[in-house]
C-alpha atoms as a PDB file:
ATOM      1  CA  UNK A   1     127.024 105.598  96.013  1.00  0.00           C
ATOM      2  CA  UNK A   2     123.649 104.077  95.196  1.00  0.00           C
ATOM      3  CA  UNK A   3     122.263 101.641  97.188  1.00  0.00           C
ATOM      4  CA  UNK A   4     119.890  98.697  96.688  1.00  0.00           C
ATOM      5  CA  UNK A   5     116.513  98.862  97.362  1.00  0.00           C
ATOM      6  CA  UNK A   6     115.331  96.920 100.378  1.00  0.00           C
ATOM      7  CA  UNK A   7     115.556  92.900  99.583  1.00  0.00           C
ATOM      8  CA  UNK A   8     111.644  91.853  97.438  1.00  0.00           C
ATOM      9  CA  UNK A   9     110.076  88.971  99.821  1.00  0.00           C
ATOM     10  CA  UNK A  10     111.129  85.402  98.367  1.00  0.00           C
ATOM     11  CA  UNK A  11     108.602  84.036  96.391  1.00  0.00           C
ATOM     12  CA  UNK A  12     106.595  87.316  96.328  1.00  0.00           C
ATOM     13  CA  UNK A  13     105.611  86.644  92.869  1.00  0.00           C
ATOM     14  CA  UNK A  14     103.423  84.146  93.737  1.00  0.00           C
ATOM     15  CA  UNK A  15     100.485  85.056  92.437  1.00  0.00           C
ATOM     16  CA  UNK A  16      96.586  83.529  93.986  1.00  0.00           C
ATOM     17  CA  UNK A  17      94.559  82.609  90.980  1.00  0.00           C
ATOM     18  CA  UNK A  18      90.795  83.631  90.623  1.00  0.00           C
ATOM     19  CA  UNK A  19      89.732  80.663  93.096  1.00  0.00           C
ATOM     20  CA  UNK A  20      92.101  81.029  95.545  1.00  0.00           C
ATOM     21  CA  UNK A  21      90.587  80.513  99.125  1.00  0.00           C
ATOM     22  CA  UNK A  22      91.884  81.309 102.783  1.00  0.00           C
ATOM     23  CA  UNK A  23      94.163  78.214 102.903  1.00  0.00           C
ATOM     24  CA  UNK A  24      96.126  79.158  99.426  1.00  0.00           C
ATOM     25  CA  UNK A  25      96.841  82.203 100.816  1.00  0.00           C
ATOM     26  CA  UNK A  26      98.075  81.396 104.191  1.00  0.00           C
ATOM     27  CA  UNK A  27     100.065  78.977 102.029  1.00  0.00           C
ATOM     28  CA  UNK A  28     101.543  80.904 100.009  1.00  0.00           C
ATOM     29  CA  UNK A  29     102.478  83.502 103.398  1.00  0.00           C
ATOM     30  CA  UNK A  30     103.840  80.121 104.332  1.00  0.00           C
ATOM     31  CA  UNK A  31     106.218  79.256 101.759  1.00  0.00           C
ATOM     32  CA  UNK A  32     107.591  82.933 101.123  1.00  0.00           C
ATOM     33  CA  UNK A  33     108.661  82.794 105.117  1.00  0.00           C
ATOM     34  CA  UNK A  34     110.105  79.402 104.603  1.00  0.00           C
ATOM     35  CA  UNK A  35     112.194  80.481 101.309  1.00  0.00           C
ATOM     36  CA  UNK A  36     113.280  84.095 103.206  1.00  0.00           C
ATOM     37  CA  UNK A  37     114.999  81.621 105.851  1.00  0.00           C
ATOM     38  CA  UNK A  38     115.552  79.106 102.899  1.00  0.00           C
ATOM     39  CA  UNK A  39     117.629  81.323 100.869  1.00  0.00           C
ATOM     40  CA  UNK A  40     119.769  82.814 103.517  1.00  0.00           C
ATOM     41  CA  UNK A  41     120.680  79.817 105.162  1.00  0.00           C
ATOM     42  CA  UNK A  42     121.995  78.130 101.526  1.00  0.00           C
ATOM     43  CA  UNK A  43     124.116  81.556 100.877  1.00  0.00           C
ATOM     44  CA  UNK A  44     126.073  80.329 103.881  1.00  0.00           C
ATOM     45  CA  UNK A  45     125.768  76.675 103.988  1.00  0.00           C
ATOM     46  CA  UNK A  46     124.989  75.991 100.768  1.00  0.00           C
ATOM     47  CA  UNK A  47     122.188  73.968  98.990  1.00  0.00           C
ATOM     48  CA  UNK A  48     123.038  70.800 101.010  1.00  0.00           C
ATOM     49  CA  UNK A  49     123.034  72.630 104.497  1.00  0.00           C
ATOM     50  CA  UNK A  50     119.040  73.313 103.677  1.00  0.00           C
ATOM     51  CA  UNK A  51     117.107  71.062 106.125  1.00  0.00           C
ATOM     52  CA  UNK A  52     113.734  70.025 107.770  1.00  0.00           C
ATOM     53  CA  UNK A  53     114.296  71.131 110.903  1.00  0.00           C
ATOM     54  CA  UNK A  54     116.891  73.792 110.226  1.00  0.00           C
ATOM     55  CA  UNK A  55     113.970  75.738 108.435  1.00  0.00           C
ATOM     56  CA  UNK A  56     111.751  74.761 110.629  1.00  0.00           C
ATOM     57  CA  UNK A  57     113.477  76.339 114.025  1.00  0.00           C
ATOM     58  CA  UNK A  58     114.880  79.592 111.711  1.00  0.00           C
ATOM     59  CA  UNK A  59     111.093  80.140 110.189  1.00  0.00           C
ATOM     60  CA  UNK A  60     108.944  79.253 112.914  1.00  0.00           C
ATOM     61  CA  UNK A  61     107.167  77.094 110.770  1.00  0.00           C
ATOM     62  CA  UNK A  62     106.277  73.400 111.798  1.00  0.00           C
ATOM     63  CA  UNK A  63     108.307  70.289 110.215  1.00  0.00           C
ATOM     64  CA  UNK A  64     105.510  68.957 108.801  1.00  0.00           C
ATOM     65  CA  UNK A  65     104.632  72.196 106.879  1.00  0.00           C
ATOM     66  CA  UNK A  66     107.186  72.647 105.967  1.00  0.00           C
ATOM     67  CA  UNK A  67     107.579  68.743 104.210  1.00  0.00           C
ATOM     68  CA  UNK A  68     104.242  69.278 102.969  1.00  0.00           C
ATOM     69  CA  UNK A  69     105.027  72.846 101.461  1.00  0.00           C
ATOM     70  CA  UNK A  70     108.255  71.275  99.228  1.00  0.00           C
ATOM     71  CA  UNK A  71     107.540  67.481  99.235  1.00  0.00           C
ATOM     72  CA  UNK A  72     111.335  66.638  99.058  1.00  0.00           C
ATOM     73  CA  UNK A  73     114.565  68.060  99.888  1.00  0.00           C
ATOM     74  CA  UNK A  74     115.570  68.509  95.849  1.00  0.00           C
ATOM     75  CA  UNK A  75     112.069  70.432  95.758  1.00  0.00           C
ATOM     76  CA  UNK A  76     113.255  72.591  98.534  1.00  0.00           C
ATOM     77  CA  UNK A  77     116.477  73.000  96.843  1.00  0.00           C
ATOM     78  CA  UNK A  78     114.920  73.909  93.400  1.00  0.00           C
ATOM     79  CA  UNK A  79     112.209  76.335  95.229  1.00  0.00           C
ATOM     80  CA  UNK A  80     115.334  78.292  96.920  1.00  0.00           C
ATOM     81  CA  UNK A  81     117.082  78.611  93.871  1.00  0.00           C
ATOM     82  CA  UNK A  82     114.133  80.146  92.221  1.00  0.00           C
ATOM     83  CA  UNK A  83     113.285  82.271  94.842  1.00  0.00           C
ATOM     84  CA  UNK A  84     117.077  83.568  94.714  1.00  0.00           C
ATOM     85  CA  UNK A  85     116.779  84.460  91.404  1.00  0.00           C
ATOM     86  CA  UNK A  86     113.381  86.168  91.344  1.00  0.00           C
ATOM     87  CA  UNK A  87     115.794  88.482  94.056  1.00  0.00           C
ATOM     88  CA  UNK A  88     117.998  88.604  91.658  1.00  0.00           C
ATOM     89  CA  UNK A  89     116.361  89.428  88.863  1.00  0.00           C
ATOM     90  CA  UNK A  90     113.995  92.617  90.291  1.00  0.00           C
ATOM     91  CA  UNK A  91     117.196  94.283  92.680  1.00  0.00           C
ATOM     92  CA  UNK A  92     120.400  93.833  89.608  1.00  0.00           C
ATOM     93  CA  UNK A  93     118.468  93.687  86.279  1.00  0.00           C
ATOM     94  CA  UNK A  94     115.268  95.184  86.376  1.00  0.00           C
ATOM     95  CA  UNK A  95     116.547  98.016  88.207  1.00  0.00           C
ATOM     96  CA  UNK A  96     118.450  98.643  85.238  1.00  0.00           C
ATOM     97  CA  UNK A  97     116.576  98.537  82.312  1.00  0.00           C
ATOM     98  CA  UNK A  98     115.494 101.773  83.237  1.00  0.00           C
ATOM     99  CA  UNK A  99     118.228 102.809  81.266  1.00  0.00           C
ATOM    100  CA  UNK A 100     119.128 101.919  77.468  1.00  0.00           C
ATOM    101  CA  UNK A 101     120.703  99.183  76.410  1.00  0.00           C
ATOM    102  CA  UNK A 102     124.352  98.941  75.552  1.00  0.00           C
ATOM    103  CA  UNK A 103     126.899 100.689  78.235  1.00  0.00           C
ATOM    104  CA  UNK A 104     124.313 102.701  80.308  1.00  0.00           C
ATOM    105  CA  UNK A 105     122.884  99.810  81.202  1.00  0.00           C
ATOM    106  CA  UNK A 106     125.628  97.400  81.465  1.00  0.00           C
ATOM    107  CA  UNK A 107     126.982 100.139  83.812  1.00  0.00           C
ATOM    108  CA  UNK A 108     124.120  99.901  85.962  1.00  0.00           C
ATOM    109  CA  UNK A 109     124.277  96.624  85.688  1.00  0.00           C
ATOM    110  CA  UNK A 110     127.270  95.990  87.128  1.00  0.00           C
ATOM    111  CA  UNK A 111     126.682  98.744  90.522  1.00  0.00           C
ATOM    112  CA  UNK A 112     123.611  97.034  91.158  1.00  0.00           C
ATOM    113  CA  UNK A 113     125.082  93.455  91.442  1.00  0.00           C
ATOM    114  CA  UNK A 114     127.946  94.953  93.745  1.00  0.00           C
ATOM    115  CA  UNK A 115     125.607  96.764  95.562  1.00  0.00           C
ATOM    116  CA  UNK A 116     123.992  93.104  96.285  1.00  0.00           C
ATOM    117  CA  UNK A 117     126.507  91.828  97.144  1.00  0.00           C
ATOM    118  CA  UNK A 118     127.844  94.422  99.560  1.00  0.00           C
ATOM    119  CA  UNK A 119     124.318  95.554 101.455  1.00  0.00           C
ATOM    120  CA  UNK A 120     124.562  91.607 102.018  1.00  0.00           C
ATOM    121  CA  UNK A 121     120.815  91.150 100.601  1.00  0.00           C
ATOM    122  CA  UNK A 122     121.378  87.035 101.580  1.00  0.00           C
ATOM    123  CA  UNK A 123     123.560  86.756 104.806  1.00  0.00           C
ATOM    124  CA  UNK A 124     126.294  84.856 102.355  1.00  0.00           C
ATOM    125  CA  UNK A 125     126.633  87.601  99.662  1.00  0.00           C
ATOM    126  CA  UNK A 126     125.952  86.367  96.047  1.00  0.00           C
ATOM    127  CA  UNK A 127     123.694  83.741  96.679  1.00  0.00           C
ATOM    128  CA  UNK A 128     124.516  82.068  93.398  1.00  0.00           C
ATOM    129  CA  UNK A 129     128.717  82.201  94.353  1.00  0.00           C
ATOM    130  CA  UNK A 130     127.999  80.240  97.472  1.00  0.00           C
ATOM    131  CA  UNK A 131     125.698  77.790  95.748  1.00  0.00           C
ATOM    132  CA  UNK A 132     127.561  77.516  92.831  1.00  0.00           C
ATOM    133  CA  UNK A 133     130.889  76.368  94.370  1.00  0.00           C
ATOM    134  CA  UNK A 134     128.780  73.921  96.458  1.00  0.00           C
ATOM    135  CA  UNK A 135     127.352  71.943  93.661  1.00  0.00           C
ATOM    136  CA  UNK A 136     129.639  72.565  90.488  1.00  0.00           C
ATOM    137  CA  UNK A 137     130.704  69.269  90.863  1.00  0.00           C
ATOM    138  CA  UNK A 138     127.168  67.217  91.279  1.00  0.00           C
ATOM    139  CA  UNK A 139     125.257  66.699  88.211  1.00  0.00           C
ATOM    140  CA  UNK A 140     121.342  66.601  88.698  1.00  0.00           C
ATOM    141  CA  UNK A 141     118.184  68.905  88.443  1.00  0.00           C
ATOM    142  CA  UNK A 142     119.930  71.347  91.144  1.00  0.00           C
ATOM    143  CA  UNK A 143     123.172  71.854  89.378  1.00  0.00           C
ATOM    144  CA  UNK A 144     121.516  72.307  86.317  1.00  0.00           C
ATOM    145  CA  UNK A 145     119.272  75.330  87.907  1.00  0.00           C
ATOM    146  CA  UNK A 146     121.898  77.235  88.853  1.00  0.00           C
ATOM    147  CA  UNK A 147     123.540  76.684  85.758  1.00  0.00           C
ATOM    148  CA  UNK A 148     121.010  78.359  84.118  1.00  0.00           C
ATOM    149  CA  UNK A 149     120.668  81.300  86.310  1.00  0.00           C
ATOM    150  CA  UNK A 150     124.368  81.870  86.141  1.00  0.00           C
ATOM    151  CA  UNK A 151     124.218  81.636  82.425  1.00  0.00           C
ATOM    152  CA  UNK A 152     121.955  83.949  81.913  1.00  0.00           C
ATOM    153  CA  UNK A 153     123.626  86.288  84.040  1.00  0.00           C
ATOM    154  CA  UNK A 154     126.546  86.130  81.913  1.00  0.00           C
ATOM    155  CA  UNK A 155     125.077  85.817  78.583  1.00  0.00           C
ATOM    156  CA  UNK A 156     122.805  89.504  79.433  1.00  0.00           C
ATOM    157  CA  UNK A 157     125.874  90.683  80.424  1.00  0.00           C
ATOM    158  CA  UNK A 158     127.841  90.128  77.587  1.00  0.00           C
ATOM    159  CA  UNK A 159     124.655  91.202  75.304  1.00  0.00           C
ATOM    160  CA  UNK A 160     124.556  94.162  76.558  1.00  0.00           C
ATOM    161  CA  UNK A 161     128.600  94.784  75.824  1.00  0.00           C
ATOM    162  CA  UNK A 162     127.345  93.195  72.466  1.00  0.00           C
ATOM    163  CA  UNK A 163     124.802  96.808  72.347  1.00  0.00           C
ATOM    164  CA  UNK A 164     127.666  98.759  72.810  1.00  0.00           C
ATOM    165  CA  UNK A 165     129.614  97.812  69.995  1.00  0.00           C
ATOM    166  CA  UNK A 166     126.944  97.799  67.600  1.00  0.00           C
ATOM    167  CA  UNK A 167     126.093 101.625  69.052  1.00  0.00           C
ATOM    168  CA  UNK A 168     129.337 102.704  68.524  1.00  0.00           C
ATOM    169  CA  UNK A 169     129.655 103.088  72.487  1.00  0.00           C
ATOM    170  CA  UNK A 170     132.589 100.743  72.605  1.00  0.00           C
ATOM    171  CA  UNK A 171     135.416  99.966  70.156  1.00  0.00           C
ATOM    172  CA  UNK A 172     134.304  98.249  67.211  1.00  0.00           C
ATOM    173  CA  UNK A 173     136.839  95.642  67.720  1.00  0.00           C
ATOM    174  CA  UNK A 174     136.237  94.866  71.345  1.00  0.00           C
ATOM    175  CA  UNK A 175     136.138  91.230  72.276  1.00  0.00           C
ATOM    176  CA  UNK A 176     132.622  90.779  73.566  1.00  0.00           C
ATOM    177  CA  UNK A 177     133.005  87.610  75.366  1.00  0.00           C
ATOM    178  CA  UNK A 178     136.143  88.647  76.739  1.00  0.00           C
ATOM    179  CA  UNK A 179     135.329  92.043  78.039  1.00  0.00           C
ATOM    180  CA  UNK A 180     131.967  90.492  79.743  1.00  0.00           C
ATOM    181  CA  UNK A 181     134.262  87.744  81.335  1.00  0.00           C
ATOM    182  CA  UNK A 182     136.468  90.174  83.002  1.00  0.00           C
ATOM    183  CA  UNK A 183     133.651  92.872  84.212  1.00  0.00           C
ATOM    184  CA  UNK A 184     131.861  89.537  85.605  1.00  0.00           C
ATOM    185  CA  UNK A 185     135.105  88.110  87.388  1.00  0.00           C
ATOM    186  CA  UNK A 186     135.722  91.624  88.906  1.00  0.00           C
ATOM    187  CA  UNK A 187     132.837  91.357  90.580  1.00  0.00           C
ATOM    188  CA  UNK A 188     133.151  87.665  92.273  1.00  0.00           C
ATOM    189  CA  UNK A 189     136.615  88.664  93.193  1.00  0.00           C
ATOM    190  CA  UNK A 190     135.057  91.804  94.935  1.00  0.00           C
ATOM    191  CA  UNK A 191     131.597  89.519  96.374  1.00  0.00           C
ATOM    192  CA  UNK A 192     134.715  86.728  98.081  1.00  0.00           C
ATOM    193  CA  UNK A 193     137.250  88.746  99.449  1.00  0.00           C
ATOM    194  CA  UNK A 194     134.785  90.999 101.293  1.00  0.00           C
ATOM    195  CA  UNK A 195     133.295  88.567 102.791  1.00  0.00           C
ATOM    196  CA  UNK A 196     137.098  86.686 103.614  1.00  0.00           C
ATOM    197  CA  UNK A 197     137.885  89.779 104.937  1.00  0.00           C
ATOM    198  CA  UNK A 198     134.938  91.647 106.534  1.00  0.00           C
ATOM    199  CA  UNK A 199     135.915  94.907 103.994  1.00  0.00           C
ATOM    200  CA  UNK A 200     134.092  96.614 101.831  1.00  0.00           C
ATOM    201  CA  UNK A 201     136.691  98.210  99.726  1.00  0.00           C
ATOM    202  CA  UNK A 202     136.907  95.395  97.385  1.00  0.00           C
ATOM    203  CA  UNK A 203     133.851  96.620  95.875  1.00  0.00           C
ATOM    204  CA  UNK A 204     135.369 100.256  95.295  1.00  0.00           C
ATOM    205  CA  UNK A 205     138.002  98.677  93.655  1.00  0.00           C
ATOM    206  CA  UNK A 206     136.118  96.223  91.710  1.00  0.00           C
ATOM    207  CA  UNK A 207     133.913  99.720  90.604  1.00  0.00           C
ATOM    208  CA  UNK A 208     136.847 101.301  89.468  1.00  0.00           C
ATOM    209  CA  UNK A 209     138.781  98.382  87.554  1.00  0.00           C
ATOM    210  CA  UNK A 210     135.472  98.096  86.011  1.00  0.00           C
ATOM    211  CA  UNK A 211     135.293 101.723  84.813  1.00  0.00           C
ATOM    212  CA  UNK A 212     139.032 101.705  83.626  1.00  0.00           C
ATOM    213  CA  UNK A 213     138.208  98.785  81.668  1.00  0.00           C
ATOM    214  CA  UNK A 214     134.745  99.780  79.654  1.00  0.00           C
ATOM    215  CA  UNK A 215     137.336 103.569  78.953  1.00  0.00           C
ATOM    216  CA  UNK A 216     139.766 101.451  77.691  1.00  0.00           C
ATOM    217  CA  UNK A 217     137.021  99.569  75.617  1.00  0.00           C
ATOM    218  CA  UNK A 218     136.328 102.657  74.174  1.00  0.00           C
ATOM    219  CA  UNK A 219     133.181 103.926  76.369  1.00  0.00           C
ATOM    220  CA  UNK A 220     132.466 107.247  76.889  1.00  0.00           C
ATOM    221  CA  UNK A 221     132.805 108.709  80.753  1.00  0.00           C
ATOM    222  CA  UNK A 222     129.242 109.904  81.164  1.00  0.00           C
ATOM    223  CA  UNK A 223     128.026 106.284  79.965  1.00  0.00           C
ATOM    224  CA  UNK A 224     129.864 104.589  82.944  1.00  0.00           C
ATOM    225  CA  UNK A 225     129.417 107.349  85.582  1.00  0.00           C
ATOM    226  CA  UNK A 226     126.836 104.472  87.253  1.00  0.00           C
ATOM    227  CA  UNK A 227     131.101 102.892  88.197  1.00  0.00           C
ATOM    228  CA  UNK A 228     132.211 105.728  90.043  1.00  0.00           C
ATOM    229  CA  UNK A 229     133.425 105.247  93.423  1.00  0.00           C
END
């Protein structure tokens, strides 16, 4: 079974511009250590357990650098979030685009975000489960960027199902929306009852169920081999 590659450092693609002195940089060191504690203390807690002096004593970092580094607690919230999803984004999808889009990829796809999940990359699993379920129901700049991030998820999900059809990989009359739906619930059911229940197996089962469901959709076995358990 594949595993993930080791976890990118939050915030790593900060980049200095051309004028950047001593100070940005030791900034910039700055906030990537806050957001590595940052980010595994809201896959736990949850956006709202992020604080001051939580950081502070789980970085090593002064309360007053830190204040300075996010001015406010939503800008600490909204720096996490992004930070989450630059992890995201380099260890589940740009891991797979080395392979072509349609099943391949949404195969590969789908191990690497169980592999997150399971190799525990944040402390809480999925960082976007956790922080989801903690602020589905509060409107506001935070919400809305995990929204996003979750949306997107889904929608390259189902575009690459969308691929497959038009390849001829899947069944020409497969539900799209549908089939992405039920690959993507597979694997939050596999992300929360590991961690209920301190067991890995849910993500071997998610796998296969996954699998069973793209060769029932019509894909071919070598184009979901990526699934096996």
């Amino acid at each position: 079974m594949s595993k993930v590659a080791p976890r990118p450092a939050a915030g790593a693609g900060i980049a200095p511009g051309p004028t950047s002195d001593g100070r940005r940089l030791r900034g910039d060191a700055s906030r990537r250590t806050v957001l590595e504690s940052a980010t595994d203390i809201a896959s736990v807690d949850g956006l709202d357990g992020l604080t001051i002096g939580r950081l502070a004593t789980a970085s090593g970092r002064g309360k007053s650098s830190i204040a300075t580094l996010f001015q406010s607690k939503e800008g600490l919230q909204l720096a996490t979030i992004a930070a989450a999803r630059e992890i995201f984004t380099a260890l589940i999808v740009e891991r797979a685009r080395v392979e072509p889009r349609g099943v391949r990829r949404l195969s590969a796809l789908l191990r690497n975000a169980l592999d997150y999940s399971r190799d525990r990359v944040f402390t809480g699993g999925c960082f976007f489960a956790a922080t989801a379920a903690d602020v589905d129901s509060k409107p506001g700049p935070v919400r809305d960027a995990v929204r996003t991030a979750l949306v997107d998820w889904y929608g390259y999900v189902e575009a690459q199902v969308r691929h497959g059809i038009a390849a001829g990989e899947l069944d020409a009359g497969a539900d799209a929306e549908q089939l992405a739906f039920e690959l993507v619930a597979l694997n939050e059911e596999a992300n929360s009852r590991s961690l209920l229940l301190q067991d890995d197996r849910p993500y071997t089962l998610a796998a296969r169920a996954m699998r069973d469901r793209l060769r029932a959709a019509g894909a071919a076995p070598g184009h979901v081999i990526a699934l096996d358990a």
